[in-house]
C-alpha atoms as a PDB file:
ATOM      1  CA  UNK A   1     -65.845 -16.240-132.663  1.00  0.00           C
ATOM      2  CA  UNK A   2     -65.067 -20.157-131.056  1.00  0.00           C
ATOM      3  CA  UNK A   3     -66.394 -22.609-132.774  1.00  0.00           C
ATOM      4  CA  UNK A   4     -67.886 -25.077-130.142  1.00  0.00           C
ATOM      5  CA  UNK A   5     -67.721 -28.806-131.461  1.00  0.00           C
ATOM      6  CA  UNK A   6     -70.372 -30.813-130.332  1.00  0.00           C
ATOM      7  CA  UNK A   7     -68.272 -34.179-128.387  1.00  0.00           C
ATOM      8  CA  UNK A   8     -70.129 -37.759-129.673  1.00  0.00           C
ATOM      9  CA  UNK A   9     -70.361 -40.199-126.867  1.00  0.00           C
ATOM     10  CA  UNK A  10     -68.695 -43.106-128.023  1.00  0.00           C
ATOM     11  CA  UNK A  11     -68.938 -46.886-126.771  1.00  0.00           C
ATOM     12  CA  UNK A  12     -67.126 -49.841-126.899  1.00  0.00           C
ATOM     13  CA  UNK A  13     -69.331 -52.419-128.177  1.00  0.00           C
ATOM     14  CA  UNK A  14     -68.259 -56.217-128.265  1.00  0.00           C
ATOM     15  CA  UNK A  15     -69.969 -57.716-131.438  1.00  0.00           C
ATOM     16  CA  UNK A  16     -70.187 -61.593-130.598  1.00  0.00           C
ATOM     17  CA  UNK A  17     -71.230 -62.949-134.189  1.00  0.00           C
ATOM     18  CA  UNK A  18     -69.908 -65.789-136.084  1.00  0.00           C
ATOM     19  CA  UNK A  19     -70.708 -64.782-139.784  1.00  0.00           C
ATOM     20  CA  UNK A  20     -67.977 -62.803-141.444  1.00  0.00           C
ATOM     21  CA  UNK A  21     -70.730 -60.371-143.719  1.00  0.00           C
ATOM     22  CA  UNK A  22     -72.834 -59.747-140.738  1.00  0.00           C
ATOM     23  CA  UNK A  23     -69.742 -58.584-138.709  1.00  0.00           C
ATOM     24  CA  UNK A  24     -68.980 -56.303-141.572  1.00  0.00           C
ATOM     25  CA  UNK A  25     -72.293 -54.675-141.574  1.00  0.00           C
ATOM     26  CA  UNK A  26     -73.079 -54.456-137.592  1.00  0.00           C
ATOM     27  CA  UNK A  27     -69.319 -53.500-137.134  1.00  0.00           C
ATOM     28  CA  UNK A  28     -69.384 -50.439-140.625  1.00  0.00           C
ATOM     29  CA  UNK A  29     -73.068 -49.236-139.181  1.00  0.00           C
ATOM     30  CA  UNK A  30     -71.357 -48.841-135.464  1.00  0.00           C
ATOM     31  CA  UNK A  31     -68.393 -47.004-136.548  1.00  0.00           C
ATOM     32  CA  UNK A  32     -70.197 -44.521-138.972  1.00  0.00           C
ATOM     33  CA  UNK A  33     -72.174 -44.034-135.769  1.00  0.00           C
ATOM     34  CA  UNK A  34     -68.638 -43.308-133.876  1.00  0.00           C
ATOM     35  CA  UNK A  35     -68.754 -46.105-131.370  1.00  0.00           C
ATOM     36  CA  UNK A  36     -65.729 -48.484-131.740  1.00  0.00           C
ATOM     37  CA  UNK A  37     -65.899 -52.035-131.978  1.00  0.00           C
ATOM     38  CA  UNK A  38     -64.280 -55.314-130.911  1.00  0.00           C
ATOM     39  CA  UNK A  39     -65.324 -58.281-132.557  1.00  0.00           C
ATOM     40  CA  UNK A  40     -65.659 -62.203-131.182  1.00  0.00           C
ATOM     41  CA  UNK A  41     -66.574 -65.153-133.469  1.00  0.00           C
ATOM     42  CA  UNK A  42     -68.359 -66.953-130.511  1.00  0.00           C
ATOM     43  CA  UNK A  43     -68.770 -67.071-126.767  1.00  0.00           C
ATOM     44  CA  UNK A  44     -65.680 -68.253-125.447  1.00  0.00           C
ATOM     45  CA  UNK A  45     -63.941 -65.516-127.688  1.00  0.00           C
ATOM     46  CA  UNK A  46     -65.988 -63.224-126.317  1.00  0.00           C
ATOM     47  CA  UNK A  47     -65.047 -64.193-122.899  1.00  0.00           C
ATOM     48  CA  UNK A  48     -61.636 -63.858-123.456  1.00  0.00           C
ATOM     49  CA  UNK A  49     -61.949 -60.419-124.654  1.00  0.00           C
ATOM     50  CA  UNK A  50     -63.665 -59.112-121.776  1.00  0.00           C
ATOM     51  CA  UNK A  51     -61.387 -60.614-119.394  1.00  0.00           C
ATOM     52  CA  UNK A  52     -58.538 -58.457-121.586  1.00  0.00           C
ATOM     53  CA  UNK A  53     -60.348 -54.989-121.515  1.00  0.00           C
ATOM     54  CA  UNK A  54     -63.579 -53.286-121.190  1.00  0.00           C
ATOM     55  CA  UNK A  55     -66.518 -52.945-123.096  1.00  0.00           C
ATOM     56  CA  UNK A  56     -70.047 -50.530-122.602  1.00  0.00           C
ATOM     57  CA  UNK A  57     -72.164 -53.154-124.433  1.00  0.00           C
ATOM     58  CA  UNK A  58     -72.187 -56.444-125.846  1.00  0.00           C
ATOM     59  CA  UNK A  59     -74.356 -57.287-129.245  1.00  0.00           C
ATOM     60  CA  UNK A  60     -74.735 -61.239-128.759  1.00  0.00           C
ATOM     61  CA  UNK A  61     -76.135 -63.599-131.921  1.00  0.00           C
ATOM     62  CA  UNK A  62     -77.762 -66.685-130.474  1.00  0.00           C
ATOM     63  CA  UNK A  63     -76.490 -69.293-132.429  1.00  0.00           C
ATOM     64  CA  UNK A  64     -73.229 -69.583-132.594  1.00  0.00           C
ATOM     65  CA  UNK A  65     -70.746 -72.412-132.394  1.00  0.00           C
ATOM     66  CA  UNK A  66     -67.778 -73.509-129.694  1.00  0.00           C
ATOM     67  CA  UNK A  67     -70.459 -71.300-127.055  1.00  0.00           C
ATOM     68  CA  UNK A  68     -73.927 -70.150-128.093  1.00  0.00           C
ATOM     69  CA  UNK A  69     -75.158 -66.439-127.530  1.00  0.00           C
ATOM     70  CA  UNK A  70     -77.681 -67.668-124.525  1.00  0.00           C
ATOM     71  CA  UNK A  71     -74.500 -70.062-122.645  1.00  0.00           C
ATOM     72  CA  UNK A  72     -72.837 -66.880-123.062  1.00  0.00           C
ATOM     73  CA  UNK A  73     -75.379 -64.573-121.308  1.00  0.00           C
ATOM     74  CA  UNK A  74     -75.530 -67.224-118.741  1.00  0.00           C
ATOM     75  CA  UNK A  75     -72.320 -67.141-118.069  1.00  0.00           C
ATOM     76  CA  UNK A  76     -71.970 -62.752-117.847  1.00  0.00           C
ATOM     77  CA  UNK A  77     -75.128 -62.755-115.767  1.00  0.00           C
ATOM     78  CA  UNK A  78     -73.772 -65.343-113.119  1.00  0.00           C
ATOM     79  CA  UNK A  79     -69.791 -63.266-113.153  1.00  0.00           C
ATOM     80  CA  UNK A  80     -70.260 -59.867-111.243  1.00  0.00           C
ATOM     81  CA  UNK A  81     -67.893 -58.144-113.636  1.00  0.00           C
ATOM     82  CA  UNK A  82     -70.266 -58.420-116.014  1.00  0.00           C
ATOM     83  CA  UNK A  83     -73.615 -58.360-114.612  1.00  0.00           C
ATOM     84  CA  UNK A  84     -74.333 -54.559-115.151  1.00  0.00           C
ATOM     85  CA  UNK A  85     -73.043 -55.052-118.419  1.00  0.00           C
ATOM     86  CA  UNK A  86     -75.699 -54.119-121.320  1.00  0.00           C
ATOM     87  CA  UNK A  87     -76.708 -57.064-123.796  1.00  0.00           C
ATOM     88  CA  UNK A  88     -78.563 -57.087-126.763  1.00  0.00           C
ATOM     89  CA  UNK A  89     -79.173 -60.131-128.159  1.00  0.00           C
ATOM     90  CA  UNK A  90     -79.469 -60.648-132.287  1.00  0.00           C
ATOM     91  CA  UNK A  91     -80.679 -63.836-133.754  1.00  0.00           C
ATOM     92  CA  UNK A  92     -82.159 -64.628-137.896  1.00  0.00           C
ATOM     93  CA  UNK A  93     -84.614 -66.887-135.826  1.00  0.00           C
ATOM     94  CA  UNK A  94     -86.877 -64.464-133.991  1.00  0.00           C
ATOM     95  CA  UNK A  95     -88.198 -66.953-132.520  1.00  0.00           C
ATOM     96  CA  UNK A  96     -90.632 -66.162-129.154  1.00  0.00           C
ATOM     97  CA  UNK A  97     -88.902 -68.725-127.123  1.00  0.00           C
ATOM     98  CA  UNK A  98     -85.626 -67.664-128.055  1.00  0.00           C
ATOM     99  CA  UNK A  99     -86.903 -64.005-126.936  1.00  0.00           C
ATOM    100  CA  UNK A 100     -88.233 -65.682-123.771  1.00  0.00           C
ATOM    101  CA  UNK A 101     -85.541 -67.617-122.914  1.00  0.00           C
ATOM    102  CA  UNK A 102     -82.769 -64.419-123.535  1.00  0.00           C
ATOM    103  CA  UNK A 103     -85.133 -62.195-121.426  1.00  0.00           C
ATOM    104  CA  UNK A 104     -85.236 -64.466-118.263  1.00  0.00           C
ATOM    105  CA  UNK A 105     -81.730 -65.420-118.543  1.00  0.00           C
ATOM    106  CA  UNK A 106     -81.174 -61.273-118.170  1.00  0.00           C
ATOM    107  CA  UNK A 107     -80.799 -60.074-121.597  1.00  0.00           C
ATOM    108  CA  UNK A 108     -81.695 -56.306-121.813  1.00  0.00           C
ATOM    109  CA  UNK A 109     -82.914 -55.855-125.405  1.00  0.00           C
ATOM    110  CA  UNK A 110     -83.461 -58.148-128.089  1.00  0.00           C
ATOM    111  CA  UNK A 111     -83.762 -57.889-132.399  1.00  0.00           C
ATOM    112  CA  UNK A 112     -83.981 -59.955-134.613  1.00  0.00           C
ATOM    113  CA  UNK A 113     -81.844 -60.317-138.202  1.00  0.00           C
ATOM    114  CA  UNK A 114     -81.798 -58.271-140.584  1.00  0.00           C
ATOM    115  CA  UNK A 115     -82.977 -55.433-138.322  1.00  0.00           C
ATOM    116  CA  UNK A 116     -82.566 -51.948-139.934  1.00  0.00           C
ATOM    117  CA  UNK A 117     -79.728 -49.325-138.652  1.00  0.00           C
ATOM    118  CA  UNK A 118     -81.941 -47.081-136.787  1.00  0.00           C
ATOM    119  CA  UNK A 119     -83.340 -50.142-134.787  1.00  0.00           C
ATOM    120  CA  UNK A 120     -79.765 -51.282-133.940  1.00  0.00           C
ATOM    121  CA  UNK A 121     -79.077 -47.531-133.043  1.00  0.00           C
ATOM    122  CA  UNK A 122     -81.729 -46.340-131.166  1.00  0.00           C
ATOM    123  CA  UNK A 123     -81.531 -49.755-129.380  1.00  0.00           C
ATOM    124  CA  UNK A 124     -78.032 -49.439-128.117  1.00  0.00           C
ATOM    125  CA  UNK A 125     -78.377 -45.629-127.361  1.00  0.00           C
ATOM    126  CA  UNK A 126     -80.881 -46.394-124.882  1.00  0.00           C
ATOM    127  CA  UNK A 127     -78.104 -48.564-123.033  1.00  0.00           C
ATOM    128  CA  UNK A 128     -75.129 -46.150-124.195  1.00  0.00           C
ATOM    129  CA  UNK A 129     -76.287 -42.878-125.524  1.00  0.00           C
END
């Protein structure tokens, strides 16, 4: 008898995230999940990077320096490349405004730090799964 394998879908997700141990851990949880992963420090990284190749989601921390997380929405919801393009924003702040201001600027989810694996999963799947 065939075995049948059952195919994972598997994303490219951009993490845009300045601190080196939270990298680690968003980029180890993503991989064990079968997605692969590109990794920017800030904004205008992240910029470059997408101009370079493509990506099925981008998981965006807020503060960040050289170009923030919300300058860098702005600037993927005003290109038409990347308007379509999924973005989750992460911040330690949690902050309502923050939430506020990454939701009207077009962000399309939004957690805040730590947040456990299965939020940062199921979140994602719903743009990518």
């Amino acid at each position: 008898m065939e075995r049948i394998e059952k195919e994972k879908t598997v994303a490219k997700i951009l993490i845009v995230e300045d601190y080196p141990v939270t990298q680690r851990v968003l980029s180890l949880t993503l991989k064990n999940s079968g997605h692969e992963v590109q990794i920017a420090n800030h904004g205008l990284e992240a910029l470059q990077q997408l101009d370079s190749g493509s990506v099925d989601l981008a998981l965006v921390d807020i503060a960040m320096p050289e170009m923030d997380g919300l300058e860098l929405l702005r600037h993927l919801r005003n290109d038409a490349r990347y308007q379509e393009l999924p973005v989750i924003m992460l911040t330690a702040s949690g902050q309502d405004e923050d939430r506020a201001i990454a939701l009207t600027i077009g962000a399309d989810g939004f957690l805040s730090k730590p947040t456990s694996s299965r939020e940062l999963l199921d979140t994602i799947n719903r743009f990518v799964g």
